[in-house]
C-alpha atoms as a PDB file:
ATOM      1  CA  UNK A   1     -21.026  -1.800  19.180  1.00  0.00           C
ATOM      2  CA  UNK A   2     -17.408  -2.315  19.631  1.00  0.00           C
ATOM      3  CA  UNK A   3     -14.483  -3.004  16.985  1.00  0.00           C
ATOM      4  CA  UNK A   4     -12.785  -6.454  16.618  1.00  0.00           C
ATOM      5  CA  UNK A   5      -8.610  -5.740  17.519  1.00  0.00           C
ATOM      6  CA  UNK A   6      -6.544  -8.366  16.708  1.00  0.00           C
ATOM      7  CA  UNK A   7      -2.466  -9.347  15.844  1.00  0.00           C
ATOM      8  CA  UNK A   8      -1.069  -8.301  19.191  1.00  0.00           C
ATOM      9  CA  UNK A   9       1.721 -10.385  21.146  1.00  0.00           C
ATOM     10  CA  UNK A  10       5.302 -10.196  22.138  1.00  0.00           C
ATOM     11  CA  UNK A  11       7.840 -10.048  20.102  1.00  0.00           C
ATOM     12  CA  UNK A  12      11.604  -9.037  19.850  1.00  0.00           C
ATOM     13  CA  UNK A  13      12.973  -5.829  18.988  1.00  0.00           C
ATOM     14  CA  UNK A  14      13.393  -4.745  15.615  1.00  0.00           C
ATOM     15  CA  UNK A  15      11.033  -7.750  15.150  1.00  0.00           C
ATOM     16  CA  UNK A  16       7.145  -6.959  13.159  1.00  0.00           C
ATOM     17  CA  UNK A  17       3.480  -7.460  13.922  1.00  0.00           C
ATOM     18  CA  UNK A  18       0.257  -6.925  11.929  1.00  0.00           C
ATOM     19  CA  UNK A  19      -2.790  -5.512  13.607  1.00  0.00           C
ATOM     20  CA  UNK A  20      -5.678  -5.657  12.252  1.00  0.00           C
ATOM     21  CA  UNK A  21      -9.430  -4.289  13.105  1.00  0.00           C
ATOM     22  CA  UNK A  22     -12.993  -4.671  11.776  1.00  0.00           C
ATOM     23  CA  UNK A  23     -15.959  -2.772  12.323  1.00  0.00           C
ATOM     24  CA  UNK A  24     -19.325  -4.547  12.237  1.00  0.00           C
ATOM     25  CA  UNK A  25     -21.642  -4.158   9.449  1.00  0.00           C
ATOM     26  CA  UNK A  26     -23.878  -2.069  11.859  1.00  0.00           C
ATOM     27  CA  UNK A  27     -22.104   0.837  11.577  1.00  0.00           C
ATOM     28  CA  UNK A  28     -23.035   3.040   8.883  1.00  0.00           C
ATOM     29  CA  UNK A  29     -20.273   4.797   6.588  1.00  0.00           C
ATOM     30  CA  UNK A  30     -17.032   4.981   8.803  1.00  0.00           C
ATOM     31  CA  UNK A  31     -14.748   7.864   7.995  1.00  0.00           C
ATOM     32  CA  UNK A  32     -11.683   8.064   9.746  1.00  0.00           C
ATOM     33  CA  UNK A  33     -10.356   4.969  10.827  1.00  0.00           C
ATOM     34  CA  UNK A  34      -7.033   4.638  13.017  1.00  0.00           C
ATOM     35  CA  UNK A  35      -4.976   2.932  15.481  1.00  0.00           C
ATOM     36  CA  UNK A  36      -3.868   4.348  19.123  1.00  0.00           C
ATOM     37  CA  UNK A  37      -1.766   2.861  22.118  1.00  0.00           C
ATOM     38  CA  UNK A  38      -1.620   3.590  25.803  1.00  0.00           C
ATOM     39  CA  UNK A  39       1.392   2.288  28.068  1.00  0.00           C
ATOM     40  CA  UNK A  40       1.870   1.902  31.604  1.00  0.00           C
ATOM     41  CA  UNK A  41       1.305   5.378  33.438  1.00  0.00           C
ATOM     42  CA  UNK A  42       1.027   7.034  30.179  1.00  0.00           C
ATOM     43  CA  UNK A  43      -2.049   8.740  28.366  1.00  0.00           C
ATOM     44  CA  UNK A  44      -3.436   7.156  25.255  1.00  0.00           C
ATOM     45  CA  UNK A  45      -1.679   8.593  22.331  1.00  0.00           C
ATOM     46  CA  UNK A  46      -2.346   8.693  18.050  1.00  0.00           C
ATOM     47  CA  UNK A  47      -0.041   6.081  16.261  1.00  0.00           C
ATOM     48  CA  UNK A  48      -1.722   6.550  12.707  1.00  0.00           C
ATOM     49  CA  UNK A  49      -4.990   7.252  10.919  1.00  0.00           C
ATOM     50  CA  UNK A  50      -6.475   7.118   7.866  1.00  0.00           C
ATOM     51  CA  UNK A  51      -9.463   8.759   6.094  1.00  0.00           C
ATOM     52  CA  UNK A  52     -11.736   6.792   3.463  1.00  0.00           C
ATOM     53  CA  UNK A  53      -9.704   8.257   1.095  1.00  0.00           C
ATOM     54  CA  UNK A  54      -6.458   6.983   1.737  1.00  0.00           C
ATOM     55  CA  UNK A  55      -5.367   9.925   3.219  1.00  0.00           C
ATOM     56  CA  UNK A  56      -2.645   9.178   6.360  1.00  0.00           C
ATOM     57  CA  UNK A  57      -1.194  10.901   9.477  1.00  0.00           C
ATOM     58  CA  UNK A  58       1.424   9.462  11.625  1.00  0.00           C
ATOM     59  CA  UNK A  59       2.906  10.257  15.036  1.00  0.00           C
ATOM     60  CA  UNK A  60       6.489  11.035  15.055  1.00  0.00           C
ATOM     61  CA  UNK A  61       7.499   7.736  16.712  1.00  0.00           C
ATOM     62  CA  UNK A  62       5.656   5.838  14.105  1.00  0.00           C
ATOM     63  CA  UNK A  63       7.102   7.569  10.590  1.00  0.00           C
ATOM     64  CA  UNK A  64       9.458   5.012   8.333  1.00  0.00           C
ATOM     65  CA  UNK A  65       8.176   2.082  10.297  1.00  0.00           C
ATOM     66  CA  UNK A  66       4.357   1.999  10.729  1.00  0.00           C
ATOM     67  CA  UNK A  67       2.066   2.138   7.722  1.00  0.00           C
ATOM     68  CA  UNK A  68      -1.771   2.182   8.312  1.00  0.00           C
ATOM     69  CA  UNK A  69      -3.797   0.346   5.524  1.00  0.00           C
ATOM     70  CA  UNK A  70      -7.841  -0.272   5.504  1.00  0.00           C
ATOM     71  CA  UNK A  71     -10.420  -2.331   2.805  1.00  0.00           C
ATOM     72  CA  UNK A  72     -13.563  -0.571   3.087  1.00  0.00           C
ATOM     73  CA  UNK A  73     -15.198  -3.137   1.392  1.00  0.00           C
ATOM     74  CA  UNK A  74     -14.647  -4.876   4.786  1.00  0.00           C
ATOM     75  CA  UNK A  75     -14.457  -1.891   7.529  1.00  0.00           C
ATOM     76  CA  UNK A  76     -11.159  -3.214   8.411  1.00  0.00           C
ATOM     77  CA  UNK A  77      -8.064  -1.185   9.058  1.00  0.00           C
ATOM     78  CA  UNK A  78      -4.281  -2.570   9.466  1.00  0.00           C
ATOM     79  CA  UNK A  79      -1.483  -1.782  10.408  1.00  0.00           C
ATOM     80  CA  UNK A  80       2.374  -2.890   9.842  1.00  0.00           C
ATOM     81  CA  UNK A  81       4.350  -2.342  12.845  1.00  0.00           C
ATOM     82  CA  UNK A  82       7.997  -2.925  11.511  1.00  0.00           C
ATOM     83  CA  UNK A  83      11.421  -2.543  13.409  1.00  0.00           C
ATOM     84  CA  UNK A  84       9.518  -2.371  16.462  1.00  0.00           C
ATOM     85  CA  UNK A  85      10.925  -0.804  19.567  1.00  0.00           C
ATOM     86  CA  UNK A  86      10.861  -1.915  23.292  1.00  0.00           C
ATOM     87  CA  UNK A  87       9.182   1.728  23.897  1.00  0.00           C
ATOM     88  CA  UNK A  88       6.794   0.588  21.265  1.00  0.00           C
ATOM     89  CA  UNK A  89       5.163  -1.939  24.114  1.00  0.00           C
ATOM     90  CA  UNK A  90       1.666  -0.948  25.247  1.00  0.00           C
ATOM     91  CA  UNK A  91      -1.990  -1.932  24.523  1.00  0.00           C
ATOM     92  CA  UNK A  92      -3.308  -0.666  20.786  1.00  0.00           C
ATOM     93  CA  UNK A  93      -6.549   0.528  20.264  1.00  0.00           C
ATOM     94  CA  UNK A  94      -8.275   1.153  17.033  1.00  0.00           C
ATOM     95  CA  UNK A  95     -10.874   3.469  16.676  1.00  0.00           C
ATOM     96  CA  UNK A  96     -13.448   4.206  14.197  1.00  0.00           C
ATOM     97  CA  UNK A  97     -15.894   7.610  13.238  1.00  0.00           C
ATOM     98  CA  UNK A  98     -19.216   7.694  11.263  1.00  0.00           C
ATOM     99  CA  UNK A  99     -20.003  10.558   9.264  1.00  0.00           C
ATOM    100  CA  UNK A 100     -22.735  11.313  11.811  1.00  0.00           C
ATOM    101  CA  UNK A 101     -19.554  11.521  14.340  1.00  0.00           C
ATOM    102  CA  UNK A 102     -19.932   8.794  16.119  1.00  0.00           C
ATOM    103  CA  UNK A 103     -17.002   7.329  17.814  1.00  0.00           C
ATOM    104  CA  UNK A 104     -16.089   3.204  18.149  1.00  0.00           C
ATOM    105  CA  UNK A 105     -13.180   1.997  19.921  1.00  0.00           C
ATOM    106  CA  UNK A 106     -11.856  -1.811  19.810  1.00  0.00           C
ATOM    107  CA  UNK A 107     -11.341  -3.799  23.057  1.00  0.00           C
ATOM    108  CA  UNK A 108      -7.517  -2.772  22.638  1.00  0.00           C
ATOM    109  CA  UNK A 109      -4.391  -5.766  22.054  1.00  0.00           C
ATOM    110  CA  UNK A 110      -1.372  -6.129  23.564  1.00  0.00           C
ATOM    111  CA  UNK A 111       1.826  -5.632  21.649  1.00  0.00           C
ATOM    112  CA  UNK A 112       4.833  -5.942  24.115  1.00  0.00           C
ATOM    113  CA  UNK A 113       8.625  -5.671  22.871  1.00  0.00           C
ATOM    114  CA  UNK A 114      10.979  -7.257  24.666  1.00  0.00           C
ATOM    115  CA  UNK A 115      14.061  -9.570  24.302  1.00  0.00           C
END
């Protein structure tokens, strides 16, 4: 079972994007949804998450210009990437849990940033 990534591209800095994710019906009540990103010669890293309750956490680097969204009426989680920064290029992965802890990653989209 793998999540659905989409909304990636290239765009220019201080430019936006919308990513968005869905998890297929199959898997039963998702918890924690969220989105991370892995650049060149880097380890994969959290951008944002966000419980079925609505509750958020960010990464440093993504505070005042990311905000993670999700419709659990659809298993899909979002999220806004505004004023976006050339160090802000890598591939995004989102990632879901089940409350009987299992783990789903998406296939991962690029997002690059560059004039």
């Amino acid at each position: 079972v793998q999540l659905q990534a989409s909304g990636g591209g290239l765009v220019q800095p201080g430019g936006s994007l919308r990513l968005s994710c869905a998890a297929p019906g199959s898997i039963f009540s998702i918890s924690t949804m969220g989105w991370y990103r892995q650049a060149p010669g880097k380890q994969r890293e959290m951008v944002a998450i966000i419980t079925s309750g609505g509750s958020t956490n960010y990464a440093d680097s993504a505070k005042g210009r990311f905000t993670i969204s999700r419709d659990n009426a659809k298993n899909t989680v979002y999220l806004q990437m505004n004023s976006l920064k050339p160090e802000d290029t890598a591939v995004y992965y989102c990632k879901a849990n089940s409350v009987t802890h299992s783990v789903y990653w998406g296939q991962g989209t690029q997002v690059t940033v560059s004039s």
